[in-house]
C-alpha atoms as a PDB file:
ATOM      1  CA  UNK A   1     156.170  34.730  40.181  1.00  0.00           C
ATOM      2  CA  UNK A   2     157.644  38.419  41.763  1.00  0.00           C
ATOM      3  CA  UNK A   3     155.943  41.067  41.353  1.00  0.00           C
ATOM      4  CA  UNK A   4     156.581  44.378  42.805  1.00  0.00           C
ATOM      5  CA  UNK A   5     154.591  45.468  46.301  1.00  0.00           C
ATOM      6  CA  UNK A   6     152.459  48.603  45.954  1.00  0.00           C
ATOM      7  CA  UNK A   7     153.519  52.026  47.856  1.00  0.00           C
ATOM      8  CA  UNK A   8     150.338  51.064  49.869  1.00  0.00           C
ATOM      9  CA  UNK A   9     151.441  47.478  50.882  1.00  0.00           C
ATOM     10  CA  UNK A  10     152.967  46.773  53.886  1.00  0.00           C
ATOM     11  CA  UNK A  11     154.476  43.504  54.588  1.00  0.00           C
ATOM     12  CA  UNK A  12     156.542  43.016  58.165  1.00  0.00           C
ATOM     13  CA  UNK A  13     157.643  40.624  60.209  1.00  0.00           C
ATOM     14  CA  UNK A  14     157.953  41.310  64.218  1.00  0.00           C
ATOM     15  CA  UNK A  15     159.896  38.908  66.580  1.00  0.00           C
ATOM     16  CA  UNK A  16     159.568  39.029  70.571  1.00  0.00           C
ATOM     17  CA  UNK A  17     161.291  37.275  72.972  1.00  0.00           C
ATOM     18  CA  UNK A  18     160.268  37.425  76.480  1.00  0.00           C
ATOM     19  CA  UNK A  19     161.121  35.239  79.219  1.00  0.00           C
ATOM     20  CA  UNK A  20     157.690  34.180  80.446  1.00  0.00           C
ATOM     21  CA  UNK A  21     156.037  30.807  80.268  1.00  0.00           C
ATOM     22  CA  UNK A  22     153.942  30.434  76.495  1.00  0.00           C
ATOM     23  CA  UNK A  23     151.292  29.559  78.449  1.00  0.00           C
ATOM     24  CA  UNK A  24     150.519  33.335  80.136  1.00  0.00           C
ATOM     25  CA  UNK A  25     152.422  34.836  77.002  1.00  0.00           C
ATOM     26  CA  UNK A  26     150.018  33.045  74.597  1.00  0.00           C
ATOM     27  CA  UNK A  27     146.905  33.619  77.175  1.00  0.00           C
ATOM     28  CA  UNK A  28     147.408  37.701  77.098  1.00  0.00           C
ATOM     29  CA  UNK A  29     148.106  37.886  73.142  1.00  0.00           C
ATOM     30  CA  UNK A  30     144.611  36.157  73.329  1.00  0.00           C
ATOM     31  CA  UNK A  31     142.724  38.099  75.582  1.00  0.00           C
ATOM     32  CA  UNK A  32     142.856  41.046  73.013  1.00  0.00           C
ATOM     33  CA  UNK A  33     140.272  43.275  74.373  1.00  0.00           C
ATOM     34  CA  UNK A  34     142.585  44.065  77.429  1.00  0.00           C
ATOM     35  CA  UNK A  35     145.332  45.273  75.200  1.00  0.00           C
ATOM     36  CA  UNK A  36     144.238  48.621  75.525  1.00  0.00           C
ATOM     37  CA  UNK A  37     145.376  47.805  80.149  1.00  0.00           C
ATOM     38  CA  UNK A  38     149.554  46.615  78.553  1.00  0.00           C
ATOM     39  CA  UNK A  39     150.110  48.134  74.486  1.00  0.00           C
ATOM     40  CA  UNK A  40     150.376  51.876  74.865  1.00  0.00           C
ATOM     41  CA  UNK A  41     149.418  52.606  70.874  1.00  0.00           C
ATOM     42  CA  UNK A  42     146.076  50.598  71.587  1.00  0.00           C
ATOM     43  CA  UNK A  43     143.074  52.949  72.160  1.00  0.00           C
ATOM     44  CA  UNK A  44     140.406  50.724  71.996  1.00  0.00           C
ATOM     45  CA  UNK A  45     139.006  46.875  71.280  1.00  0.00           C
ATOM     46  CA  UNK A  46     135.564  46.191  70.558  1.00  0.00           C
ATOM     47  CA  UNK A  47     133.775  42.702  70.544  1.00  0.00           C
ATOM     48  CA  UNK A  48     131.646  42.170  67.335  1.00  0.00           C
ATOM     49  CA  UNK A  49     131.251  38.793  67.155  1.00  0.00           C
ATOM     50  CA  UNK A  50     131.954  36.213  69.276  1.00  0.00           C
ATOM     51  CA  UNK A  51     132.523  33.393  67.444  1.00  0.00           C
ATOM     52  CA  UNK A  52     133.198  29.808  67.713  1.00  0.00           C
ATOM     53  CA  UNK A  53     134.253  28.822  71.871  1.00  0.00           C
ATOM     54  CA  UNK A  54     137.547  27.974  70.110  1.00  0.00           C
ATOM     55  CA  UNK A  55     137.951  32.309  68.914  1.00  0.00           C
ATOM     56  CA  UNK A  56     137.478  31.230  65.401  1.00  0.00           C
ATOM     57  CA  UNK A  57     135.107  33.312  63.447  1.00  0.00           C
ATOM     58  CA  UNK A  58     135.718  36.047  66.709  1.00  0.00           C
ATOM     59  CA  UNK A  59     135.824  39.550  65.168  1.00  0.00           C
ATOM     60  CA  UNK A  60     137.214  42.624  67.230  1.00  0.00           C
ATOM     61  CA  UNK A  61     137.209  46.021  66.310  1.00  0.00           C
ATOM     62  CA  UNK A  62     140.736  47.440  66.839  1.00  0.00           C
ATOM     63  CA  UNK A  63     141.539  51.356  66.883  1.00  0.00           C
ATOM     64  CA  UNK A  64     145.605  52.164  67.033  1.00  0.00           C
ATOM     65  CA  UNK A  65     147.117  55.199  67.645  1.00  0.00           C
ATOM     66  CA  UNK A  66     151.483  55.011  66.919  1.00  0.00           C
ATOM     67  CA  UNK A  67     153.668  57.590  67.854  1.00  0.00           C
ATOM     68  CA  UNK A  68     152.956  59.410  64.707  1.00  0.00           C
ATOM     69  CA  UNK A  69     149.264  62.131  65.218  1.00  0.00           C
ATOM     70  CA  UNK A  70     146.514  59.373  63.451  1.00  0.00           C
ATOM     71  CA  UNK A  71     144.582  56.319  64.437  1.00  0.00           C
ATOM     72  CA  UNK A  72     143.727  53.528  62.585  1.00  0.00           C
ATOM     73  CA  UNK A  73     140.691  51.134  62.980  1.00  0.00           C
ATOM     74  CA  UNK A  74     140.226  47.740  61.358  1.00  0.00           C
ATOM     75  CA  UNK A  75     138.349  44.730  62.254  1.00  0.00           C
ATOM     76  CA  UNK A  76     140.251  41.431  62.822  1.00  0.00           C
ATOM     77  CA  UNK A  77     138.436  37.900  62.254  1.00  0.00           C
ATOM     78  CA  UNK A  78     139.980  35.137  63.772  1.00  0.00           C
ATOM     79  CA  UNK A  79     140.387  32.234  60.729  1.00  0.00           C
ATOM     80  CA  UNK A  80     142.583  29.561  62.080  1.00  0.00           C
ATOM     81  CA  UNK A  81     144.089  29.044  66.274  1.00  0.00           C
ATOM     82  CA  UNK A  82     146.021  26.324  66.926  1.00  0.00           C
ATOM     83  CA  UNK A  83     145.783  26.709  70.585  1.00  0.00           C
ATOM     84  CA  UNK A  84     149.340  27.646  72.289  1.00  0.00           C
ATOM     85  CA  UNK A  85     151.047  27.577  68.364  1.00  0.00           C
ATOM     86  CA  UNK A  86     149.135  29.932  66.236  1.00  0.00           C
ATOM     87  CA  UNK A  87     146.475  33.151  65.464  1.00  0.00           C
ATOM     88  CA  UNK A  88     145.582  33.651  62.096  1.00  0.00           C
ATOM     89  CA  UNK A  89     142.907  36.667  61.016  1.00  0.00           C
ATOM     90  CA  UNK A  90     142.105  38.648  58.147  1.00  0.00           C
ATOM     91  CA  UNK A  91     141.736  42.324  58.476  1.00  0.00           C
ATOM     92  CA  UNK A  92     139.127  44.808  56.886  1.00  0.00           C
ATOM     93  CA  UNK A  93     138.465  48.313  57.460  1.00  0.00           C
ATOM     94  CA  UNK A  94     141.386  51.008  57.225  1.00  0.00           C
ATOM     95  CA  UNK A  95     143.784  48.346  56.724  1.00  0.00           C
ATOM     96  CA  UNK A  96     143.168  44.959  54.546  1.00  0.00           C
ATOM     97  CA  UNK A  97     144.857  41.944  54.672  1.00  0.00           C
ATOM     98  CA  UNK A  98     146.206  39.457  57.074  1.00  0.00           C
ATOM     99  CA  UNK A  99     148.121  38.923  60.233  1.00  0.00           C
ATOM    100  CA  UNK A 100     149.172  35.958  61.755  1.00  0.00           C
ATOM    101  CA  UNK A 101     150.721  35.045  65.727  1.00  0.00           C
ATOM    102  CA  UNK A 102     153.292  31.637  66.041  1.00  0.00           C
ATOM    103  CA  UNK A 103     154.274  31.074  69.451  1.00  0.00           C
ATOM    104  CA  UNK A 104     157.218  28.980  70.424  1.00  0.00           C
ATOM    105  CA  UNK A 105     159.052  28.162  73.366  1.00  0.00           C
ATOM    106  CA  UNK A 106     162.399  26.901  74.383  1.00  0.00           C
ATOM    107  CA  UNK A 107     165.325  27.449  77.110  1.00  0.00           C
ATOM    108  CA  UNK A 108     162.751  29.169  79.634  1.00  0.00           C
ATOM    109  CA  UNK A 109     161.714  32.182  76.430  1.00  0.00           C
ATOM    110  CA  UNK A 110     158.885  32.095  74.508  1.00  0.00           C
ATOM    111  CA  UNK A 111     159.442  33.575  71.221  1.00  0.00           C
ATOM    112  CA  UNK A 112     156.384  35.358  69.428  1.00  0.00           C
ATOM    113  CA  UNK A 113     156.718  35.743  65.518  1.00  0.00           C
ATOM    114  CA  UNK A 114     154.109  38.017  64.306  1.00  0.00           C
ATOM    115  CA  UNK A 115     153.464  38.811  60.403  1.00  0.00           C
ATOM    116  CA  UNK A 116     151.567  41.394  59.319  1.00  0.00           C
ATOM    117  CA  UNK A 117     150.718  42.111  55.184  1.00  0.00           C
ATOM    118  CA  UNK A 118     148.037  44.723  55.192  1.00  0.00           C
ATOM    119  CA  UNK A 119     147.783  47.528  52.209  1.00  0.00           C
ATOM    120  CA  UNK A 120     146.287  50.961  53.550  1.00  0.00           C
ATOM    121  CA  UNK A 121     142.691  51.689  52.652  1.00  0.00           C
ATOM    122  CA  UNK A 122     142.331  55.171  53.704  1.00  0.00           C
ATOM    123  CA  UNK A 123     142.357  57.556  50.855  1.00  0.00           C
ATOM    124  CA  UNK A 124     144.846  60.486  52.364  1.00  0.00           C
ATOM    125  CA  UNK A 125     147.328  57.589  53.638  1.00  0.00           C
ATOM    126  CA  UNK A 126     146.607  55.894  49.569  1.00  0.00           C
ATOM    127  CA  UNK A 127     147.745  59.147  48.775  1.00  0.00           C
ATOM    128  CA  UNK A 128     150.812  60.310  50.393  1.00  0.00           C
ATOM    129  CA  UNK A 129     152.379  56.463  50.850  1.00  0.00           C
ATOM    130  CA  UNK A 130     154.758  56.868  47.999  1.00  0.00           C
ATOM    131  CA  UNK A 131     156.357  59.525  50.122  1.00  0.00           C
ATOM    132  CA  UNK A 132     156.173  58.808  53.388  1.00  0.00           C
ATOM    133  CA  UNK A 133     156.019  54.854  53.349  1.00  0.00           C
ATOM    134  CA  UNK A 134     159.441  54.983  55.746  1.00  0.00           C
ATOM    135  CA  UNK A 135     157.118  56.601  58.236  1.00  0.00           C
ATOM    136  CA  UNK A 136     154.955  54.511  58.138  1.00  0.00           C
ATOM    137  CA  UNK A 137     157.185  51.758  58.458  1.00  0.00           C
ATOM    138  CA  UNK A 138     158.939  53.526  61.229  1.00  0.00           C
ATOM    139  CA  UNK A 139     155.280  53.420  62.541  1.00  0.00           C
ATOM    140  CA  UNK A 140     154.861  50.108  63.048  1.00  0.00           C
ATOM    141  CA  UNK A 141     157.569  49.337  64.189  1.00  0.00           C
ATOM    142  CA  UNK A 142     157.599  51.575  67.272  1.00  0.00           C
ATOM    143  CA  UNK A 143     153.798  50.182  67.689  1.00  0.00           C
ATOM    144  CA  UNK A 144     155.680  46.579  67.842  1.00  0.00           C
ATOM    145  CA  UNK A 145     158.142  47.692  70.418  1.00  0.00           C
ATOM    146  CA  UNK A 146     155.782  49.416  73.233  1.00  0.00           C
ATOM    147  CA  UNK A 147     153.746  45.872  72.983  1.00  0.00           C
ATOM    148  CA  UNK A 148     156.655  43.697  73.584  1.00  0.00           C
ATOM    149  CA  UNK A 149     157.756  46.413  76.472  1.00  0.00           C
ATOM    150  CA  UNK A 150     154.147  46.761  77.480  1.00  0.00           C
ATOM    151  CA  UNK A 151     153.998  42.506  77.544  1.00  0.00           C
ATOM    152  CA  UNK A 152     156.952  42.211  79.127  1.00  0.00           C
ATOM    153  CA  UNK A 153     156.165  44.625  81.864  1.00  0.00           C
ATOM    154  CA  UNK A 154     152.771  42.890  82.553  1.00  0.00           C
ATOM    155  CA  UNK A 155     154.347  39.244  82.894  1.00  0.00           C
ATOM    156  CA  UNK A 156     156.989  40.824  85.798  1.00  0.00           C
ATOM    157  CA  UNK A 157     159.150  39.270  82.491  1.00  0.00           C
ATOM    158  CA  UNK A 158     162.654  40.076  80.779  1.00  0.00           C
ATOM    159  CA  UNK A 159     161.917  41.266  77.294  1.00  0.00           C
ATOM    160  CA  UNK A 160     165.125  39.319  75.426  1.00  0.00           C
ATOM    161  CA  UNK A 161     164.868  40.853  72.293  1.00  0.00           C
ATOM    162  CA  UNK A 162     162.251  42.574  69.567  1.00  0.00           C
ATOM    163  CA  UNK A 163     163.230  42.505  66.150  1.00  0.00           C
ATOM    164  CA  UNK A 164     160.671  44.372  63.593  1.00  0.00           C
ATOM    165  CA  UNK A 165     161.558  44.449  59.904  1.00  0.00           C
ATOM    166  CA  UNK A 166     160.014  45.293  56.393  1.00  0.00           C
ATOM    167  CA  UNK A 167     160.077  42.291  53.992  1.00  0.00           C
ATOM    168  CA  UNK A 168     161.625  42.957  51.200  1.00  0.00           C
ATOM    169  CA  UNK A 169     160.384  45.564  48.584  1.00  0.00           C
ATOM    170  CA  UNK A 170     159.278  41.747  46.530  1.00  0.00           C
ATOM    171  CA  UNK A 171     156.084  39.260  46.998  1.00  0.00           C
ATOM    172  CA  UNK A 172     157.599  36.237  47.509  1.00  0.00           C
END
């Protein structure tokens, strides 16, 4: 069934490619709490709960800050790693929903897909999301760029390409 998304749903899809091994690419998107050291929009990570030694069940407290003058802070458990393939978490807080990291590599680039379908849970951003939505979008996906920049830069790496885009206006 389709069903129209909600001005406070956000569904996008992120693509980096970076000429780096998967094995350090993979390793950094992992190590989240020194995000804050390579993503420029990342202000802080705090450990909750550690979790399983695998990262499942891990949750971190994330604040963000885009280019745009307000942070955001949601926690992120860790529901499914497949190690060097995939992250999966669901997010509470300021933002609900669920994100997931695929990691592939091929012809000396490793290619990280990231999805992201959150809806807003702040009531001023409930609010005014009919309106400025293309902000927001705008938002993320200058957030998206500075880590792939910010990645690239720590590997000593060629970033190949970042492609950020809104799924359509549909669920599918």
């Amino acid at each position: 069934m389709i069903s129209k998304v909600s001005a406070t749903e956000f569904k996008f899809t992120t693509e980096w490619r970076i000429s780096a091994p998967l094995s350090e690419v993979y390793d950094t998107i992992t190590q989240c709490h020194d995000w804050p050291i390579w993503w420029q929009s990342v202000e802080k990570v705090e450990k909750l709960v550690p979790g399983e030694a695998s990262g499942v069940g891990s949750v971190h407290r994330f604040t963000w800050r885009g280019r745009i003058p307000y942070s955001l802070t949601f926690d992120m458990r860790v529901t499914r790693l497949v190690p060097l393939a995939l992250i999966e978490g669901q997010a509470s807080g300021e933002m609900v929903g669920a994100g997931r990291w695929c990691f592939f590599y091929g012809d000396g680039v490793t290619t990280v897909h990231y999805e992201w379908h959150v809806h807003t849970n702040r009531p001023w951003m409930n609010l005014i999301a009919p309106l400025a939505r293309p902000l927001f979008s705008w938002n993320h996906h200058q957030v998206m760029r500075q880590g792939a920049m910010g990645l690239a830069h720590l590997l000593n790496a060629s970033l190949e390409s970042v492609h950020t885009e809104r799924y359509c206006n549909r669920v599918r």
